[in-house]
PDB file of N, CA and C in Angstrom:
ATOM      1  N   UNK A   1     -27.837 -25.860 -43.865  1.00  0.00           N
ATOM      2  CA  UNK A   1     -27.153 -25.895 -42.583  1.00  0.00           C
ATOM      3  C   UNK A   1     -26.431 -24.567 -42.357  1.00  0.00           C
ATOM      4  N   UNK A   2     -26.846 -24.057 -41.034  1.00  0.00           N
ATOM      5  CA  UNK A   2     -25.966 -22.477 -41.072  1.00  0.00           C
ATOM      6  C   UNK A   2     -24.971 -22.738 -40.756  1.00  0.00           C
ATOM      7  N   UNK A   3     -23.663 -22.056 -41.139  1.00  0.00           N
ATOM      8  CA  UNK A   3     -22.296 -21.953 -40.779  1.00  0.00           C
ATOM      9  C   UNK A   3     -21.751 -21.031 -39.717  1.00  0.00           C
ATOM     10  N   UNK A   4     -22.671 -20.892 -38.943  1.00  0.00           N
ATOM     11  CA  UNK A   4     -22.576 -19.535 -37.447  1.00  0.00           C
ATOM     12  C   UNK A   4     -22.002 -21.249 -36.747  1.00  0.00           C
ATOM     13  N   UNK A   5     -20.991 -20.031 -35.904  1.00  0.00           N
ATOM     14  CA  UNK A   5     -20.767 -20.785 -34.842  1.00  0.00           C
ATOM     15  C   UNK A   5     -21.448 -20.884 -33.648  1.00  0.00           C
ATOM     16  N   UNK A   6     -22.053 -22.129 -33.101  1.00  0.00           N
ATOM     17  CA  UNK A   6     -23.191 -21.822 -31.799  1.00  0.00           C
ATOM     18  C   UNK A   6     -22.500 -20.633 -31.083  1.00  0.00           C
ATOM     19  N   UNK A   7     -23.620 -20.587 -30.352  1.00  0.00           N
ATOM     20  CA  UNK A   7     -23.979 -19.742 -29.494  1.00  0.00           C
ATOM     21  C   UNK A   7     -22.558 -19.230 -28.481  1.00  0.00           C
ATOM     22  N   UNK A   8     -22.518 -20.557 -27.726  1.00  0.00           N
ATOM     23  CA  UNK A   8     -21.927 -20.871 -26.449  1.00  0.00           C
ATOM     24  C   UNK A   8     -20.589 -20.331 -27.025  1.00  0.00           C
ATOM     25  N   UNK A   9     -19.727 -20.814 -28.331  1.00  0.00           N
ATOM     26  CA  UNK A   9     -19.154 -20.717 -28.790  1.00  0.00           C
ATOM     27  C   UNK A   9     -18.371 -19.553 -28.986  1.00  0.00           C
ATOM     28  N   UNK A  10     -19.348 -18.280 -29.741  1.00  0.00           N
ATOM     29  CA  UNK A  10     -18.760 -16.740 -30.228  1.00  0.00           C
ATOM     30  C   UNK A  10     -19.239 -16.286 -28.494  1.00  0.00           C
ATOM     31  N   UNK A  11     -19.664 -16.723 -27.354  1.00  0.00           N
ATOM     32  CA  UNK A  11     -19.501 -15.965 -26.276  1.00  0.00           C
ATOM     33  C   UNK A  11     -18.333 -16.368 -25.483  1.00  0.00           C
ATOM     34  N   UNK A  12     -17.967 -17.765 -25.483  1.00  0.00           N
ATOM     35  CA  UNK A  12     -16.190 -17.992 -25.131  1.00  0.00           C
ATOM     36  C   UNK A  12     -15.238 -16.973 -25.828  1.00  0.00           C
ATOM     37  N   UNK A  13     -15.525 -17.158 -27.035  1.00  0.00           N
ATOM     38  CA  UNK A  13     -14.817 -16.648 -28.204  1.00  0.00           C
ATOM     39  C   UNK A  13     -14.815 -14.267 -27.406  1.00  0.00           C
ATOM     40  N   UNK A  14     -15.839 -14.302 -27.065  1.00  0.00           N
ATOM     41  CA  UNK A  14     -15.902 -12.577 -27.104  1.00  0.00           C
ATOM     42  C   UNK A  14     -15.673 -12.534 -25.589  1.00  0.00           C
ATOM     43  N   UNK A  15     -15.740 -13.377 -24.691  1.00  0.00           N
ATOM     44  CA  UNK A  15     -15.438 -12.934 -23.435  1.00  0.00           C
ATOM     45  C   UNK A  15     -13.785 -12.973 -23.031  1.00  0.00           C
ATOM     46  N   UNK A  16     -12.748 -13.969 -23.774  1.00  0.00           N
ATOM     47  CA  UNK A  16     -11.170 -14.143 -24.041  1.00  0.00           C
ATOM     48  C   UNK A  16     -11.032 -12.900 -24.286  1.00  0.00           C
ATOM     49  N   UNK A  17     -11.922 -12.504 -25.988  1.00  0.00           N
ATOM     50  CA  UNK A  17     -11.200 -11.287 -26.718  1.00  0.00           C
ATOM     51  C   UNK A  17     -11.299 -10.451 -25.258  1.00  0.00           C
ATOM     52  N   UNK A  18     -12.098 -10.097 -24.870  1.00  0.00           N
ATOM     53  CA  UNK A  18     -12.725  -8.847 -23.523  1.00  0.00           C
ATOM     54  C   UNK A  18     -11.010  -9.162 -22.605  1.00  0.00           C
ATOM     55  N   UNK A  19     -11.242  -9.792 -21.992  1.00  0.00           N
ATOM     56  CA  UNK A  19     -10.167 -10.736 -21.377  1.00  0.00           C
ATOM     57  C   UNK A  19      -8.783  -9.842 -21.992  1.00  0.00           C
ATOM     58  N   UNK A  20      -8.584 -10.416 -22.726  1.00  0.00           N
ATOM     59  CA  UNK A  20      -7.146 -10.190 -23.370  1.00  0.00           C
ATOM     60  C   UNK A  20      -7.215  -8.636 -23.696  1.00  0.00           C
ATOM     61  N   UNK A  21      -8.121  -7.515 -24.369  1.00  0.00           N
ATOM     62  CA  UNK A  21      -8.246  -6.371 -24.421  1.00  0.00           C
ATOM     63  C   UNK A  21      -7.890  -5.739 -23.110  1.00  0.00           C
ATOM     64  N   UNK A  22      -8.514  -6.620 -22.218  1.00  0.00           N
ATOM     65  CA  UNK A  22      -8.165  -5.505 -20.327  1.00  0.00           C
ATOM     66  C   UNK A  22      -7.015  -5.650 -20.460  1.00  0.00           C
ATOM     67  N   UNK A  23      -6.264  -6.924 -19.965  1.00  0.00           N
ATOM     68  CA  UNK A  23      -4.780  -7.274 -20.172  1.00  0.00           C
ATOM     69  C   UNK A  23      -3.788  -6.460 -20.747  1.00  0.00           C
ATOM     70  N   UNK A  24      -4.149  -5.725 -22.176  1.00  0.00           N
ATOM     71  CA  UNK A  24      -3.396  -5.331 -22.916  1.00  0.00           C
ATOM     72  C   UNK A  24      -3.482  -3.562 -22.603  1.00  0.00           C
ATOM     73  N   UNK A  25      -4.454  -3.438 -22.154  1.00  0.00           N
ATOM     74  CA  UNK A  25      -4.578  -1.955 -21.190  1.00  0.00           C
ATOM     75  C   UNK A  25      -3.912  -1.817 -20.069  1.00  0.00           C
ATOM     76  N   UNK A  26      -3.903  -0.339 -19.594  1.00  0.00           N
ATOM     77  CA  UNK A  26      -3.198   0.321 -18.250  1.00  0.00           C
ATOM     78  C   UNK A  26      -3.874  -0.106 -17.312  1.00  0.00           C
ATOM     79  N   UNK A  27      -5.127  -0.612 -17.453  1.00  0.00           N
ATOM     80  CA  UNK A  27      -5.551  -0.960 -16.234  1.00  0.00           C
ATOM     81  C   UNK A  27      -5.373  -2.210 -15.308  1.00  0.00           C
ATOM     82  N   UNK A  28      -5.433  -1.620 -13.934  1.00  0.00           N
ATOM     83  CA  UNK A  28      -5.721  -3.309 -13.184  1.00  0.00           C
ATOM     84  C   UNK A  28      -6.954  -3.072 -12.664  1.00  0.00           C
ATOM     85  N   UNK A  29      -7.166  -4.174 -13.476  1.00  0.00           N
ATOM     86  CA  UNK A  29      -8.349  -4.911 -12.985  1.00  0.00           C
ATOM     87  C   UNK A  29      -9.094  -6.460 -12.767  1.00  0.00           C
ATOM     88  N   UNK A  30      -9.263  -6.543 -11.671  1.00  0.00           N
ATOM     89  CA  UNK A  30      -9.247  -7.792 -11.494  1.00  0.00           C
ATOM     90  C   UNK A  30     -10.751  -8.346 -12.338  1.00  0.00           C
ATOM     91  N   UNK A  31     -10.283  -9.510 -13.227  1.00  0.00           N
ATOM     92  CA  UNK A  31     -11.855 -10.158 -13.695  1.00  0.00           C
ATOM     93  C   UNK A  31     -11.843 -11.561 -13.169  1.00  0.00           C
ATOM     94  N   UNK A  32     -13.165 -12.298 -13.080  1.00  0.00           N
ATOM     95  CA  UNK A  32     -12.926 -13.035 -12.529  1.00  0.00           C
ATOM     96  C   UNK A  32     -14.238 -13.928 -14.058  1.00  0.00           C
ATOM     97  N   UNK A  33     -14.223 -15.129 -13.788  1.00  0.00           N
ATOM     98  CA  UNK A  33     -14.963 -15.882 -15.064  1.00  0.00           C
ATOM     99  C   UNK A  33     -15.355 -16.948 -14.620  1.00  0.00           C
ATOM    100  N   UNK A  34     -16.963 -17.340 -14.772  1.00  0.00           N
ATOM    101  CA  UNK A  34     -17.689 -18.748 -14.683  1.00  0.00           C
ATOM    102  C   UNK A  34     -18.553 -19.012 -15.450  1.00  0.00           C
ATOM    103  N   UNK A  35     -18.341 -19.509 -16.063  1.00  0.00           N
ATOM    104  CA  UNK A  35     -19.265 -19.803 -17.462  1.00  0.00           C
ATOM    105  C   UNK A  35     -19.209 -19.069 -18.601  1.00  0.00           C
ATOM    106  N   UNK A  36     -20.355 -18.367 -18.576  1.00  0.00           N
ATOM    107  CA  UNK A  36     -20.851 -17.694 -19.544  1.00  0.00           C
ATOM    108  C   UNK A  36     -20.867 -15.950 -18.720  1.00  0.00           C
ATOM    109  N   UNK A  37     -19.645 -16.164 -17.463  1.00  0.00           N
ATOM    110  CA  UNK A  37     -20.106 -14.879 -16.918  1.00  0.00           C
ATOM    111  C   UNK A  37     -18.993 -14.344 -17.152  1.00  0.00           C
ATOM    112  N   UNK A  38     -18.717 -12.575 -16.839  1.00  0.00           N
ATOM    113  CA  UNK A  38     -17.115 -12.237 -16.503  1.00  0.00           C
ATOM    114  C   UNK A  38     -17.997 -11.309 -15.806  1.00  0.00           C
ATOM    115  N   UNK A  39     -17.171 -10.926 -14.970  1.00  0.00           N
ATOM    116  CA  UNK A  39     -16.855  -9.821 -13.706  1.00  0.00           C
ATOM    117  C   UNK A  39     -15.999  -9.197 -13.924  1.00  0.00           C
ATOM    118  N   UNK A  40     -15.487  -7.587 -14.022  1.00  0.00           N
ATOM    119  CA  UNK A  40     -14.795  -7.024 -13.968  1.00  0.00           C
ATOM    120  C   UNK A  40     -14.849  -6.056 -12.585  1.00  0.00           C
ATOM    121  N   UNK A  41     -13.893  -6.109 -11.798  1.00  0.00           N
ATOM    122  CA  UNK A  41     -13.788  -5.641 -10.649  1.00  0.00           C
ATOM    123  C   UNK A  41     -12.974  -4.324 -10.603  1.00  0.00           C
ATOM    124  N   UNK A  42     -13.293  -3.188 -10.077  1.00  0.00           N
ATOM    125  CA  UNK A  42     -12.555  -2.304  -9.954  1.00  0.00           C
ATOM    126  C   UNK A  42     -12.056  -1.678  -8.217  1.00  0.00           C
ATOM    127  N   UNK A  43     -11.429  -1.068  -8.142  1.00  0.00           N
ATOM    128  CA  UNK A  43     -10.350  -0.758  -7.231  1.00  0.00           C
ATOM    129  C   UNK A  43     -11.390   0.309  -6.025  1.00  0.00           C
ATOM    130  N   UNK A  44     -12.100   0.587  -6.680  1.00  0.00           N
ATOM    131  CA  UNK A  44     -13.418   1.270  -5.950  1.00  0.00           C
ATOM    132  C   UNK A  44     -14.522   0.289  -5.884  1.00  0.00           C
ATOM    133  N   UNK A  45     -14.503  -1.029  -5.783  1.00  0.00           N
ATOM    134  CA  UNK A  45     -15.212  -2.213  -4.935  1.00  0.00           C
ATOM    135  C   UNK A  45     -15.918  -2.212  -7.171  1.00  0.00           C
ATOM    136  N   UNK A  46     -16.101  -1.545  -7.624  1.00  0.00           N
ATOM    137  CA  UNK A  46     -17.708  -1.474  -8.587  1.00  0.00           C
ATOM    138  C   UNK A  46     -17.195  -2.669  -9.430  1.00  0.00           C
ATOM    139  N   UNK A  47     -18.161  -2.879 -10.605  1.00  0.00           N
ATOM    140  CA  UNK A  47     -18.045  -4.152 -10.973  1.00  0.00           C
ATOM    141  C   UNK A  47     -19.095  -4.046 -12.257  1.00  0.00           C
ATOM    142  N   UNK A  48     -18.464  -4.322 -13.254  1.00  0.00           N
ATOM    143  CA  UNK A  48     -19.053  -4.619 -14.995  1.00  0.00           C
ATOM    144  C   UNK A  48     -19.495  -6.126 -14.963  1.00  0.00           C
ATOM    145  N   UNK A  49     -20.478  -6.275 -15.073  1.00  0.00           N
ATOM    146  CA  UNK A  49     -20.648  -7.765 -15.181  1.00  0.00           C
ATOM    147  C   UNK A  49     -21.375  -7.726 -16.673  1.00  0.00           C
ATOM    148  N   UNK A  50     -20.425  -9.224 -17.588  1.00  0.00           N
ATOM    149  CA  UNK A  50     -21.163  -9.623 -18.885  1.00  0.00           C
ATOM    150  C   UNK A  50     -21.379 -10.870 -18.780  1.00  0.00           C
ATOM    151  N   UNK A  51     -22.718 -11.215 -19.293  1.00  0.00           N
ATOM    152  CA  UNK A  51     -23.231 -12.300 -19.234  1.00  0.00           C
ATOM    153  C   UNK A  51     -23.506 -12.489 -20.505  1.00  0.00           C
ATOM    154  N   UNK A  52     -23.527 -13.973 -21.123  1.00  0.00           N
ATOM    155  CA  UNK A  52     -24.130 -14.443 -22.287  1.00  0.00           C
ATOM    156  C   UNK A  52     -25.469 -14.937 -21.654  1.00  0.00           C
ATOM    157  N   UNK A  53     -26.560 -14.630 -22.750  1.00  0.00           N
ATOM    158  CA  UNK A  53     -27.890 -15.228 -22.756  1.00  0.00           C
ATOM    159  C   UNK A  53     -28.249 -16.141 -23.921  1.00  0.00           C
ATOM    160  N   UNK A  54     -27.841 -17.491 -23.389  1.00  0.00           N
ATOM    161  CA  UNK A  54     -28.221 -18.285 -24.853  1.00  0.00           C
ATOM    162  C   UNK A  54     -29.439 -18.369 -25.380  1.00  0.00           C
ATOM    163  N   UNK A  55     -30.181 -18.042 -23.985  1.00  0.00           N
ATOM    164  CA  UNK A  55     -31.205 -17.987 -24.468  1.00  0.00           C
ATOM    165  C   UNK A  55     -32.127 -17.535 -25.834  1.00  0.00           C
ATOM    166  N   UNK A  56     -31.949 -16.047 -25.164  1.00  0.00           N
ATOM    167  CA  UNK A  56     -32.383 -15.084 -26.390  1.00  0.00           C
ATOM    168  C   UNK A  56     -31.185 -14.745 -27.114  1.00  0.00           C
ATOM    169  N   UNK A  57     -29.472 -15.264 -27.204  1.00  0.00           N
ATOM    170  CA  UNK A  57     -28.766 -15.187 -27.935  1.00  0.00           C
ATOM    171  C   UNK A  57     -28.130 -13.542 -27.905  1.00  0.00           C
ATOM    172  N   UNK A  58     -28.065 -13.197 -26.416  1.00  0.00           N
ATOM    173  CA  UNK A  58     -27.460 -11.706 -26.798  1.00  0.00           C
ATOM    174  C   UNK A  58     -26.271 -12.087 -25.150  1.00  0.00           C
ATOM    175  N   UNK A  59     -25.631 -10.645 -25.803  1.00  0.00           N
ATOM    176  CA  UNK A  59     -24.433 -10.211 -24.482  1.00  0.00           C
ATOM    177  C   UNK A  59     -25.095  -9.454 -23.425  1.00  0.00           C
ATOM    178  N   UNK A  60     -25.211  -9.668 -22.462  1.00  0.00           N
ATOM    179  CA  UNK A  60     -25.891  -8.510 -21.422  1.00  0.00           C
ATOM    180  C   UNK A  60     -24.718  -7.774 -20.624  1.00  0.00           C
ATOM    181  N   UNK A  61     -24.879  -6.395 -20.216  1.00  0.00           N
ATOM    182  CA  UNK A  61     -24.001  -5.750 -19.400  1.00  0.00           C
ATOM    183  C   UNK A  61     -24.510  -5.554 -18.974  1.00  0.00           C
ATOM    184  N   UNK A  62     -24.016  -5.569 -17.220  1.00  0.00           N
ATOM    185  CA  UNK A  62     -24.605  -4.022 -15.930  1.00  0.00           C
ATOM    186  C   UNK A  62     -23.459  -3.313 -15.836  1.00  0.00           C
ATOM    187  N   UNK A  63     -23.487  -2.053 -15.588  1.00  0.00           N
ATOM    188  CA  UNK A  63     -22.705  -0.802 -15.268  1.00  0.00           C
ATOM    189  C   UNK A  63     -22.983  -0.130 -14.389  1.00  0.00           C
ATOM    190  N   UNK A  64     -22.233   0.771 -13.980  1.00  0.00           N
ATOM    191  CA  UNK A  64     -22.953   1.815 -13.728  1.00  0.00           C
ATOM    192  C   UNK A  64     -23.693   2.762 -14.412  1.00  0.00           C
ATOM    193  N   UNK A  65     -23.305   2.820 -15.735  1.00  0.00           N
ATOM    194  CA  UNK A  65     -24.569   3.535 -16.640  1.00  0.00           C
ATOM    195  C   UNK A  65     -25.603   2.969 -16.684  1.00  0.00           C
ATOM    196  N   UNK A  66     -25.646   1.712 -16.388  1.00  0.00           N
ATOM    197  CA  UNK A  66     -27.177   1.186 -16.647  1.00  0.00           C
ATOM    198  C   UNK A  66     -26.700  -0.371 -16.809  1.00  0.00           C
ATOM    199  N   UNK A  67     -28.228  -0.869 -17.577  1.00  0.00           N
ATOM    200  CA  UNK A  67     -27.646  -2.163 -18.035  1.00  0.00           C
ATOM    201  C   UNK A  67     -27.870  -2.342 -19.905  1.00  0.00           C
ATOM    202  N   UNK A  68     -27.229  -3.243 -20.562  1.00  0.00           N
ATOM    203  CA  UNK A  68     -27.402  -3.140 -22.070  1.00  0.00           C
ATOM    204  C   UNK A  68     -27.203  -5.079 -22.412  1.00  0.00           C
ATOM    205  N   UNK A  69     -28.210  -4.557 -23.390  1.00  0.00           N
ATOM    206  CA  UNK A  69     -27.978  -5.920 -24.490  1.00  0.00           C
ATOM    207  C   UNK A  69     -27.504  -5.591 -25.574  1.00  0.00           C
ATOM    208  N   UNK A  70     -26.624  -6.616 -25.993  1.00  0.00           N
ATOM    209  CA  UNK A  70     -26.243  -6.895 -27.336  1.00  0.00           C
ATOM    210  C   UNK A  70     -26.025  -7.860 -28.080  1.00  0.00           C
ATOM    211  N   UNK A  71     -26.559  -7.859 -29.584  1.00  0.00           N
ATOM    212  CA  UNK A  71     -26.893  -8.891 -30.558  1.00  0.00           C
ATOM    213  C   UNK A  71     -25.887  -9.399 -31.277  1.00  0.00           C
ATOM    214  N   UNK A  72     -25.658 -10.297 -31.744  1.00  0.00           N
ATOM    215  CA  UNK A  72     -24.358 -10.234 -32.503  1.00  0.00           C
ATOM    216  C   UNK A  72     -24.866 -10.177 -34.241  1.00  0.00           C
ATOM    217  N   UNK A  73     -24.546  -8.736 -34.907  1.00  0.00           N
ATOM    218  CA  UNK A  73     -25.403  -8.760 -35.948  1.00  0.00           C
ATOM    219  C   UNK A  73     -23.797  -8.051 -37.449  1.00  0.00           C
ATOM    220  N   UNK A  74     -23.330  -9.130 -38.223  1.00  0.00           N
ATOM    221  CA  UNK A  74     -23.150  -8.462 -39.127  1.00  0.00           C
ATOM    222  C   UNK A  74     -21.325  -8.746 -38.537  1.00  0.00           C
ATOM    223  N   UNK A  75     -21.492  -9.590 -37.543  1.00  0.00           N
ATOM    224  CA  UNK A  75     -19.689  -9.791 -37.117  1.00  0.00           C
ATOM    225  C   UNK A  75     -19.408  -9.381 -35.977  1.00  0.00           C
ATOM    226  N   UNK A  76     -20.477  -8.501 -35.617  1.00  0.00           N
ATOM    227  CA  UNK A  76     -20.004  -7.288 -33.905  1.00  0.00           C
ATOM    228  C   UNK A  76     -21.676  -7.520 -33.085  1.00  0.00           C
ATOM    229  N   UNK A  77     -21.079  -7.300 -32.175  1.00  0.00           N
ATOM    230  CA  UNK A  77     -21.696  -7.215 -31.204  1.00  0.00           C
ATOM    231  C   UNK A  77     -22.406  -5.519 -30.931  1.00  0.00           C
ATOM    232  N   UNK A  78     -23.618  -5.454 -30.952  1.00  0.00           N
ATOM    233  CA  UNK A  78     -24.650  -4.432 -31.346  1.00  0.00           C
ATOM    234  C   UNK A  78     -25.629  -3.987 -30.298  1.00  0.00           C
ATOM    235  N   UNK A  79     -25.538  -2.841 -29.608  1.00  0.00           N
ATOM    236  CA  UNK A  79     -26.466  -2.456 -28.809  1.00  0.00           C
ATOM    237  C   UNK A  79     -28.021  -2.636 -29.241  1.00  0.00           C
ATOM    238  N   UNK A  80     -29.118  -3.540 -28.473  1.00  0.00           N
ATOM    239  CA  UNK A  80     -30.440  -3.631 -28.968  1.00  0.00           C
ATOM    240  C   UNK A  80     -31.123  -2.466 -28.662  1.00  0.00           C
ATOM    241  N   UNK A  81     -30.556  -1.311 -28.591  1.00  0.00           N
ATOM    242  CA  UNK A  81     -30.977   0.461 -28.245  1.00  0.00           C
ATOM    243  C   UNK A  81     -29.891   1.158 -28.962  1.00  0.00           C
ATOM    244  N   UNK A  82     -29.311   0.513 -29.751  1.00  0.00           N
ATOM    245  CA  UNK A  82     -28.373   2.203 -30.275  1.00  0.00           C
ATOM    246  C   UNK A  82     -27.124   2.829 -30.035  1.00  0.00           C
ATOM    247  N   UNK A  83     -27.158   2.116 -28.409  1.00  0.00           N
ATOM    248  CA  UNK A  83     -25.428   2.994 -27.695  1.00  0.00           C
ATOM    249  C   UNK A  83     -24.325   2.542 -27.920  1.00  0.00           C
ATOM    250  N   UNK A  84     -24.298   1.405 -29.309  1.00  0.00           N
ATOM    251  CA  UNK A  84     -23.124   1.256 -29.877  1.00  0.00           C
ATOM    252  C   UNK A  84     -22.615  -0.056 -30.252  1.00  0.00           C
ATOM    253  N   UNK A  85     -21.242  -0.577 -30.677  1.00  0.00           N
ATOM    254  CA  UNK A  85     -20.120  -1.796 -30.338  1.00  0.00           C
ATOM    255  C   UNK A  85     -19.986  -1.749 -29.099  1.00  0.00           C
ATOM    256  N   UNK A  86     -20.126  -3.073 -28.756  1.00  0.00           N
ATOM    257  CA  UNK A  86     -19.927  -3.356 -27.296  1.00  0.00           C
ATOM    258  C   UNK A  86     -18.281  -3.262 -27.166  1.00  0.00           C
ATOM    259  N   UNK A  87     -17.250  -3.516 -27.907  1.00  0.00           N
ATOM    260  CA  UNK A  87     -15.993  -2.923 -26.928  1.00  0.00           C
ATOM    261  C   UNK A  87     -15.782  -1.427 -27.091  1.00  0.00           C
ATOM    262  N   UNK A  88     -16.616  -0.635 -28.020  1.00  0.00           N
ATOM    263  CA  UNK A  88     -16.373   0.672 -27.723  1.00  0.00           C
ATOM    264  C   UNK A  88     -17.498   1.293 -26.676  1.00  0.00           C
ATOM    265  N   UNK A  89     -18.617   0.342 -25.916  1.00  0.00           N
ATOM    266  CA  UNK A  89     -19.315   0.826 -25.084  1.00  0.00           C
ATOM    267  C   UNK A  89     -18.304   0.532 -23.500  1.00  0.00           C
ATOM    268  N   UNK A  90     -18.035  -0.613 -24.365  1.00  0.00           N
ATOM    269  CA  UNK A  90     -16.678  -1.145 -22.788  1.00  0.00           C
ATOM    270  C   UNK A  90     -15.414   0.040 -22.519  1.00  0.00           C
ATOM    271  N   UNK A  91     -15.317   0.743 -23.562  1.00  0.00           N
ATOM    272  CA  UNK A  91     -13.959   1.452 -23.944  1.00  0.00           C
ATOM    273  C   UNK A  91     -14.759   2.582 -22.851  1.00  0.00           C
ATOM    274  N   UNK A  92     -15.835   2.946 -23.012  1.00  0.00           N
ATOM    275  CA  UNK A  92     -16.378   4.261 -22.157  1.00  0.00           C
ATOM    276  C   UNK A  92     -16.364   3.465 -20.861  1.00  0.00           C
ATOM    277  N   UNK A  93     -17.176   2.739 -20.625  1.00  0.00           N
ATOM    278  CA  UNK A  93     -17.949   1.894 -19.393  1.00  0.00           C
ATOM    279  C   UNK A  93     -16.787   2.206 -18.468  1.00  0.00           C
ATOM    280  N   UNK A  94     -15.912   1.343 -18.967  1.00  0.00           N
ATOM    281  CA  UNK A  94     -14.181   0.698 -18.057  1.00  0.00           C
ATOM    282  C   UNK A  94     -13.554   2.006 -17.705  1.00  0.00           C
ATOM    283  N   UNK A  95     -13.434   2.958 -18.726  1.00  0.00           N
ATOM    284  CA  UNK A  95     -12.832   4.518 -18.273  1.00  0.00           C
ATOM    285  C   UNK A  95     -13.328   4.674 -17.072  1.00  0.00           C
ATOM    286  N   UNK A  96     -14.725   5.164 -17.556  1.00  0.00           N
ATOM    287  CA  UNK A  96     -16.009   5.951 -16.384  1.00  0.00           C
ATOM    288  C   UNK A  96     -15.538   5.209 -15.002  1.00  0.00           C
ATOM    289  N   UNK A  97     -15.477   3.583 -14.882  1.00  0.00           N
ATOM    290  CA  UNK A  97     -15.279   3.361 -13.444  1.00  0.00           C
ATOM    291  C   UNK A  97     -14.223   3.105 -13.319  1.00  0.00           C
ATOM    292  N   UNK A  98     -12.886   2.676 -14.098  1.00  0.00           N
ATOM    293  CA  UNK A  98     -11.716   2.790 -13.758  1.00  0.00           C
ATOM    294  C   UNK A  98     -10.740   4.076 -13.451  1.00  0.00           C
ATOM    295  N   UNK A  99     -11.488   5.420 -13.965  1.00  0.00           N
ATOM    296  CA  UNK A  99     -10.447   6.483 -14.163  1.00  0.00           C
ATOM    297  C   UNK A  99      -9.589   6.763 -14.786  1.00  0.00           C
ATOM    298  N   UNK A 100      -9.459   6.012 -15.693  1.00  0.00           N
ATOM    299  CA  UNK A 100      -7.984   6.466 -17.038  1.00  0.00           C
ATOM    300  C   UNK A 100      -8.776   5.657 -18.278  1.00  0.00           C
ATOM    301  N   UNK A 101      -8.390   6.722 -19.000  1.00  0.00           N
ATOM    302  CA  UNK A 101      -9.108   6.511 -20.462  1.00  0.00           C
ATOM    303  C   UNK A 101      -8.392   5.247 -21.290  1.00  0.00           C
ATOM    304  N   UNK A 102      -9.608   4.322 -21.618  1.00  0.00           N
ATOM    305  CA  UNK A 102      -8.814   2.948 -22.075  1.00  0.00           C
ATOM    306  C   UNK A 102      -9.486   2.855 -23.867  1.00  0.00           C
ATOM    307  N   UNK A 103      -9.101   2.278 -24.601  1.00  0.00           N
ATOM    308  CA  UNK A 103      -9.821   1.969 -25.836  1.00  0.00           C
ATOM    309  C   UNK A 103      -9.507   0.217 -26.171  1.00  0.00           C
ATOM    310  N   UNK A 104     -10.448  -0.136 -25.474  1.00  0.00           N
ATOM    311  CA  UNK A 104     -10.427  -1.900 -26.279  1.00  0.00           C
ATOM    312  C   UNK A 104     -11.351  -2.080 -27.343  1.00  0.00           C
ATOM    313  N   UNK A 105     -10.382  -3.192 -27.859  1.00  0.00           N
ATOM    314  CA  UNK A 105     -10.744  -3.701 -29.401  1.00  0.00           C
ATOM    315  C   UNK A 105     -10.389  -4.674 -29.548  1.00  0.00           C
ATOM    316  N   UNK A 106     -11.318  -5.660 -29.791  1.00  0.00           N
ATOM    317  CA  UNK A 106     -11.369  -6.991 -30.262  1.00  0.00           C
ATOM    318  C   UNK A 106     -10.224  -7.642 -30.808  1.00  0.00           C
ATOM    319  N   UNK A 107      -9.390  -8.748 -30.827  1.00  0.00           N
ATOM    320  CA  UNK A 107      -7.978  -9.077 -31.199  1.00  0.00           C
ATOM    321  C   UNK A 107      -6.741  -8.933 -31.058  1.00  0.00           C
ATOM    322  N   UNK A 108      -6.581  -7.490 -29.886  1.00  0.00           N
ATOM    323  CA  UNK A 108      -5.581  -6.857 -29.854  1.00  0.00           C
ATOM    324  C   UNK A 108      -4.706  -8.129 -29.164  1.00  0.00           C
TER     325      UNK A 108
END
């Protein structure tokens, strides 16, 4: 019997942490949450959206850099291309469209 916590579970669990990381930053930004979704809204209309895919079991982002998946491999959440931890891809992402340099991290 595996001892992972479902699915549904570590994406409640990583969308709070996300949650509580903005919170604890300079920024305002409005997020908004339904389900398995978050929205992050910025002050220039743009908008980070993360979605869980239970499907295939990953985090999805759109940005304006693009869009990214990530796996949860080893405790963290893992770009399926390379471009990193997803709260240090968020730490760039959120700068780039918020304008002031932020660094989130899981627990804060």
């Amino acid at each position: 019997m595996s001892t992972e916590a479902p699915f549904e579970h570590l994406i409640d669990q990583t969308l709070r942490a996300i949650e509580d990381a903005l919170d604890a930053s300079a920024l305002d930004i409005d997020t908004h949450r339904s389900g398995p979704v978050l929205t992050l809204e910025f002050d220039d209309d743009s908008k980070i959206v993360i979605n869980g895919q239970e499907a295939v079991r990953e985090l999805w982002v759109a940005c304006r850099a693009g869009g990214f998946h990530f796996r949860r491999e080893a405790g963290q959440w893992l770009d399926t291309r390379g471009a990193g931890e997803l709260f240090a891809c968020l730490s760039r992402w959120v700068s780039a469209q918020g304008g002031v340099a932020v660094r989130l991290a899981a627990g804060r």
